[in-house]
N, C-alpha and C. Protein backbone atom coordinates (compact mmCIF):
# COMPACT_ATOMS: atom_id res chain seq x y z
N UNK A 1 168.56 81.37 29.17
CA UNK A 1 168.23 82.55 28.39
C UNK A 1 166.88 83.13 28.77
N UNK A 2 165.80 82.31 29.13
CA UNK A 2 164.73 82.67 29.77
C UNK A 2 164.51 83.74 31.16
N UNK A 3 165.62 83.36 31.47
CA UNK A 3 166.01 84.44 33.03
C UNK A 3 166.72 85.83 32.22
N UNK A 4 166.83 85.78 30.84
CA UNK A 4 167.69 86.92 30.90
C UNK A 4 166.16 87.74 29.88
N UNK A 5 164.73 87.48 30.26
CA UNK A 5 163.96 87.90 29.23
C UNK A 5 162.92 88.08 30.58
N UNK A 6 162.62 88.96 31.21
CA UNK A 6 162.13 88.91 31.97
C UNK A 6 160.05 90.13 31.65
N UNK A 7 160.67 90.62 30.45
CA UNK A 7 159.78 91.13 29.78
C UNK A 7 158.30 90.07 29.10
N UNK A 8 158.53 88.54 29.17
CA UNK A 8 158.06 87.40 28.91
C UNK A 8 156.95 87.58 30.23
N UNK A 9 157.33 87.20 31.40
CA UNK A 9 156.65 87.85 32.72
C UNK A 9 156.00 88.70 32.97
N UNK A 10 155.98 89.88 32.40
CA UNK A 10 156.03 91.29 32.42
C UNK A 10 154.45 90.92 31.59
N UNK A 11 154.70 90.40 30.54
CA UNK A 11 153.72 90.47 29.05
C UNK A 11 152.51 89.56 29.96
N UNK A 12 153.19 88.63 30.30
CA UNK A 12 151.73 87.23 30.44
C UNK A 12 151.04 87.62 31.88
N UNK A 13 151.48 88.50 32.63
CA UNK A 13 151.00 89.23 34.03
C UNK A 13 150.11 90.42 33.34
N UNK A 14 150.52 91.17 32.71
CA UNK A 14 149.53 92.32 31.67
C UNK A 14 148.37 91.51 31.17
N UNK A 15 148.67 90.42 30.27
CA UNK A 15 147.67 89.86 29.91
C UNK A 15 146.33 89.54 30.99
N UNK A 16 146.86 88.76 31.88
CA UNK A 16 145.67 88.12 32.81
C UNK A 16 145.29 89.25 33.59
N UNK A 17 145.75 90.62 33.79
CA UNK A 17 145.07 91.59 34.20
C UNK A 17 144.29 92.29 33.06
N UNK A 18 144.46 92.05 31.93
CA UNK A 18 143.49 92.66 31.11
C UNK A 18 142.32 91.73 31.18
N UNK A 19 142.37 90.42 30.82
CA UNK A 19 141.76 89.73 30.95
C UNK A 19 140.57 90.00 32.41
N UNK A 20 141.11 90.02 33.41
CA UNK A 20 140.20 90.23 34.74
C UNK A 20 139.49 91.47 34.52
N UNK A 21 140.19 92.49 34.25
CA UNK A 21 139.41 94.13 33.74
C UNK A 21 138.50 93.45 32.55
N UNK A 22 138.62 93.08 31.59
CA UNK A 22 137.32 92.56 30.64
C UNK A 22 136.45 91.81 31.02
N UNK A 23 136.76 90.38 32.05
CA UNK A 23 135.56 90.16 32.67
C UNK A 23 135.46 90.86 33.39
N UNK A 24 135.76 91.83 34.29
CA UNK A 24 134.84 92.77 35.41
C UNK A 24 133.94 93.89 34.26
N UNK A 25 134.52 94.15 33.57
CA UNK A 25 133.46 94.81 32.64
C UNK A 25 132.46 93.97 31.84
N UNK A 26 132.45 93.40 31.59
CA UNK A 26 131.22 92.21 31.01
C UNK A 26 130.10 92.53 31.87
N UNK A 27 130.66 91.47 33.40
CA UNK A 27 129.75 91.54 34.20
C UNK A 27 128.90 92.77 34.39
N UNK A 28 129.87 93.84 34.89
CA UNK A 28 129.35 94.88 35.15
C UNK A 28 128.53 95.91 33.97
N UNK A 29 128.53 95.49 32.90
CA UNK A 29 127.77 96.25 32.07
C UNK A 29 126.52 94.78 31.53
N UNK A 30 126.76 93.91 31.92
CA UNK A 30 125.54 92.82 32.03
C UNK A 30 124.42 93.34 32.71
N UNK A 31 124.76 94.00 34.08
CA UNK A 31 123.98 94.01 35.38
C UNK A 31 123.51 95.45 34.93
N UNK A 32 123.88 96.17 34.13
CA UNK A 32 122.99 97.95 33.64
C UNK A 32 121.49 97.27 33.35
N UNK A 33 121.09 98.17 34.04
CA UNK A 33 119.35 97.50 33.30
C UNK A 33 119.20 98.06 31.70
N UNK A 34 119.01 97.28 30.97
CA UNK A 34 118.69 97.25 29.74
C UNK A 34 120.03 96.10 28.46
N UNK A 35 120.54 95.69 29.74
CA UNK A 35 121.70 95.09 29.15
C UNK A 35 122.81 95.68 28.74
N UNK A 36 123.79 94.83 27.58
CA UNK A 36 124.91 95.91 27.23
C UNK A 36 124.44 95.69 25.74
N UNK A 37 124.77 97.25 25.74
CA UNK A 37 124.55 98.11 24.44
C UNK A 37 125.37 97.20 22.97
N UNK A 38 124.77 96.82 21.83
CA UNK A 38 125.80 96.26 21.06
C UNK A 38 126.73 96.72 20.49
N UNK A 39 127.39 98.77 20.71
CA UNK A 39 128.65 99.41 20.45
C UNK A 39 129.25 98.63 21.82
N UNK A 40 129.32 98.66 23.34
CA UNK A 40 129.61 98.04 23.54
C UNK A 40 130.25 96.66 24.27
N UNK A 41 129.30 95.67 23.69
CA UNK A 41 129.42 94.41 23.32
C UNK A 41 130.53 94.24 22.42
N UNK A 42 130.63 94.69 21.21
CA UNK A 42 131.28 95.12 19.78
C UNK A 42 132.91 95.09 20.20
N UNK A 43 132.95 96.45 21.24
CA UNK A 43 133.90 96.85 21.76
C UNK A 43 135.08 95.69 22.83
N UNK A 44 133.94 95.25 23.66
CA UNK A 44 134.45 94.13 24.48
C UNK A 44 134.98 93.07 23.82
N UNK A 45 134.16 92.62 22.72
CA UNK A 45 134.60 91.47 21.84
C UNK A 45 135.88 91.75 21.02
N UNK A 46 136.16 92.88 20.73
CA UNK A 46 137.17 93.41 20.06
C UNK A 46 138.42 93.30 21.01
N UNK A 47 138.30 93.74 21.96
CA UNK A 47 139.23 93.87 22.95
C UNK A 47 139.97 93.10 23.51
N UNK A 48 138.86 91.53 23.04
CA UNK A 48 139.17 90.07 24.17
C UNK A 48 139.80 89.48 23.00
N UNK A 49 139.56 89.94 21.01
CA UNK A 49 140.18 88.98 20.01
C UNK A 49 141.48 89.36 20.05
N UNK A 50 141.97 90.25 20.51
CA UNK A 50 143.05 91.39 20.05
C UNK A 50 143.84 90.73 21.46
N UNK A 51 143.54 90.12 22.09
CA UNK A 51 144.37 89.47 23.40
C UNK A 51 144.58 88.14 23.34
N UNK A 52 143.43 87.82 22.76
CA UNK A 52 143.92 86.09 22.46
C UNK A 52 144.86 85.74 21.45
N UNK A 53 144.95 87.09 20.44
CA UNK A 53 145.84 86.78 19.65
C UNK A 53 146.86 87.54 20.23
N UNK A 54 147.45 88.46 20.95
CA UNK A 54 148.27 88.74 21.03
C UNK A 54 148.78 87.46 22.12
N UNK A 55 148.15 86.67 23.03
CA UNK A 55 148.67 85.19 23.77
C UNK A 55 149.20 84.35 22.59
N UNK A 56 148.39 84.27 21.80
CA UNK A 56 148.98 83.14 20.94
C UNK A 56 150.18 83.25 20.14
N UNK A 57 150.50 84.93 20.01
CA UNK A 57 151.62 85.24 19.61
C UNK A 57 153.08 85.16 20.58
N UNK A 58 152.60 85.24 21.60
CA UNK A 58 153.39 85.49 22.93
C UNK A 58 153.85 84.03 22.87
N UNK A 59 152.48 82.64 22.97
CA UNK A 59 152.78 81.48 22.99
C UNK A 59 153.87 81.05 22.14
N UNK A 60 153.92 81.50 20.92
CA UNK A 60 154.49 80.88 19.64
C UNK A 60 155.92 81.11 19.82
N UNK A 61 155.97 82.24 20.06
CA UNK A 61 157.38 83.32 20.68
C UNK A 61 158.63 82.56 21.32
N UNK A 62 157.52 82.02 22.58
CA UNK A 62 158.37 81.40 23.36
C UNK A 62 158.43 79.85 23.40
N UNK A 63 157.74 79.28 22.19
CA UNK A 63 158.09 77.57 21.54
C UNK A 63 159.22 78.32 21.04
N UNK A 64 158.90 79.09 20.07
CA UNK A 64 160.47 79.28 18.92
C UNK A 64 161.82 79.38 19.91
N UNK A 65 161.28 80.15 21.04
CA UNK A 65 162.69 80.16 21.97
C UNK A 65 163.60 79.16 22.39
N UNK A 66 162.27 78.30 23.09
CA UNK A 66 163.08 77.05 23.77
C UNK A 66 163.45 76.30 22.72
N UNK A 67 162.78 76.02 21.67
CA UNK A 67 163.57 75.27 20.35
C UNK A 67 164.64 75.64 20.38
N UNK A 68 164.92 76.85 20.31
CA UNK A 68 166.53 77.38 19.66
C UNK A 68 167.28 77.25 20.96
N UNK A 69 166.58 77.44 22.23
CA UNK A 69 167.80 76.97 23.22
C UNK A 69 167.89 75.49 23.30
N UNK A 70 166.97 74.77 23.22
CA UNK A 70 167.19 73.13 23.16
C UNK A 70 168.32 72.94 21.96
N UNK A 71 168.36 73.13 21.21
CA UNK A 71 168.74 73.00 19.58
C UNK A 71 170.57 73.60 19.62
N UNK A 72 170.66 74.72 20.60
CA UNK A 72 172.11 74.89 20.92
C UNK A 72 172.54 74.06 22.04
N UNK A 73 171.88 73.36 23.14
CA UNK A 73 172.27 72.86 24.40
C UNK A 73 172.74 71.86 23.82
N UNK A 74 171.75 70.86 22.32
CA UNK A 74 171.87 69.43 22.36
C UNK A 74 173.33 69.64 21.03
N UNK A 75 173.27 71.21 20.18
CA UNK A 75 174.72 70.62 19.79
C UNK A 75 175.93 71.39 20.49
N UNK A 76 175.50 71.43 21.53
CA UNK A 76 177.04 72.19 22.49
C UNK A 76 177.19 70.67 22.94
N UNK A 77 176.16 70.01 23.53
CA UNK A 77 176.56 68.90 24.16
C UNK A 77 177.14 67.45 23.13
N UNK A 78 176.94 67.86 21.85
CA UNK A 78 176.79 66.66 20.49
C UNK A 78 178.83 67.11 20.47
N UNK A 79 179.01 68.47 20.32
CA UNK A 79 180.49 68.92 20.43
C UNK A 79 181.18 67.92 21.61
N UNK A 80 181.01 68.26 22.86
CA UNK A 80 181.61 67.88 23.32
C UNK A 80 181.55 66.46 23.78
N UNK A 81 180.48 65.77 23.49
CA UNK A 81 180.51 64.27 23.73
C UNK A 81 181.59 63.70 22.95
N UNK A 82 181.60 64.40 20.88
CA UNK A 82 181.95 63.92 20.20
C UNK A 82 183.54 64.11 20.24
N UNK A 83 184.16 65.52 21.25
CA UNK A 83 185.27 65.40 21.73
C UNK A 83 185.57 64.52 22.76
N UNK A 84 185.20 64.37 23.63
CA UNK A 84 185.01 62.94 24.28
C UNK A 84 185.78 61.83 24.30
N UNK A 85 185.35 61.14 23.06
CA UNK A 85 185.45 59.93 22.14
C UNK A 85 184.41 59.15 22.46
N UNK A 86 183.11 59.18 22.70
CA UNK A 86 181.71 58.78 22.84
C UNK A 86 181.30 58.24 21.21
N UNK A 87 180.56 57.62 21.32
CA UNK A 87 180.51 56.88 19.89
C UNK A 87 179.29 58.10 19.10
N UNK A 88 179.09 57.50 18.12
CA UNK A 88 178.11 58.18 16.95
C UNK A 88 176.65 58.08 17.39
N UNK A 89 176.66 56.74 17.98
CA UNK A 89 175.25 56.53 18.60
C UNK A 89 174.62 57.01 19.45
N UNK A 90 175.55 57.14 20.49
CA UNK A 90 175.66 57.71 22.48
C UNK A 90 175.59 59.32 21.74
N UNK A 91 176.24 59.37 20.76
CA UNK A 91 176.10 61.25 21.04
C UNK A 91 174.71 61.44 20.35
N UNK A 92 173.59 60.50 19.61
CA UNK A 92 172.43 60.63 18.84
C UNK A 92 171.33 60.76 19.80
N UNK A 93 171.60 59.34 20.93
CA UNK A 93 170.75 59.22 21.52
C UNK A 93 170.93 60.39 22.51
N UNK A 94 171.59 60.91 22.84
CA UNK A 94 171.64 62.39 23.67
C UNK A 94 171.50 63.72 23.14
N UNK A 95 171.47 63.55 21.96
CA UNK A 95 170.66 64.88 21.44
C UNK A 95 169.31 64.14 21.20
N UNK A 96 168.81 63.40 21.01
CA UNK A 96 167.69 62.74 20.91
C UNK A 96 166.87 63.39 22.36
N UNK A 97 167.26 62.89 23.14
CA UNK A 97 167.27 63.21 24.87
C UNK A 97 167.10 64.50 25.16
N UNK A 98 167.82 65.43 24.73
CA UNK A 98 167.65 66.92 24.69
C UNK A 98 166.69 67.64 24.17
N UNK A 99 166.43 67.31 22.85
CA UNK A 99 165.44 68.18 21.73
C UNK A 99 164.45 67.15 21.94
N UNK A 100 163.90 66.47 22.59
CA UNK A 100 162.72 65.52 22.74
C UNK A 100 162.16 64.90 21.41
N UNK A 101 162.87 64.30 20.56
CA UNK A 101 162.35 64.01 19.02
C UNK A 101 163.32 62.72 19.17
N UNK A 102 163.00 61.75 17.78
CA UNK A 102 163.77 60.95 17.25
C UNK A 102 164.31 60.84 16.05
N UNK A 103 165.77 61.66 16.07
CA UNK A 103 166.20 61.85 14.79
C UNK A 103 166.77 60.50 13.78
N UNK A 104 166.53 60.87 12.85
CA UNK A 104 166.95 59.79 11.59
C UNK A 104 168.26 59.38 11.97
N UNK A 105 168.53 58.76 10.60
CA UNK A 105 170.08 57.87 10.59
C UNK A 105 171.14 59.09 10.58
């Protein structure tokens, strides 16, 4: 499902180019003689909170994703083990295996 979201790519490539444009502006308004002005300083700082949170939103995005694709793989695979005739256990410990956790009884 990750190959079919290619806008994910798109987002975290934008990011680290904003990122490089904000440090090239840092620097470059560091090096003005008289320093940088605190409108903006103000401005820059604004610019860099408003990206870290929009990463961390991006981050969160795509935990919730792979959860929900782990979470259908391990019961597509819990289906068909349990058609199978694989025991109760063998199909636990393989969704266990899948969703990386250790589920209860």
């Amino acid at each position: 499902q990750f190959g079919e979201m290619p806008q994910t790519d798109i987002g975290k490539a934008l990011m680290e180019m904003v990122k490089q444009i904000a440090f090239e502006t840092s620097l470059k308004l560091g090096e003005q003689e008289g320093g940088i002005e605190p409108k903006q300083l103000a401005l820059l700082s604004s610019a860099i909170q408003r990206l870290e949170q929009a990463e961390s939103l991006s981050y969160k995005r795509e935990l919730a994703i792979r959860k929900e694709v782990a979470q259908q793989a391990a019961d597509t695979a819990e289906k068909i083990v349990t058609e199978a005739g694989l025991s109760a256990s063998t199909v636990k410990k393989l969704k266990e295996q899948i969703l990386g956790v250790t589920l209860g009884n």
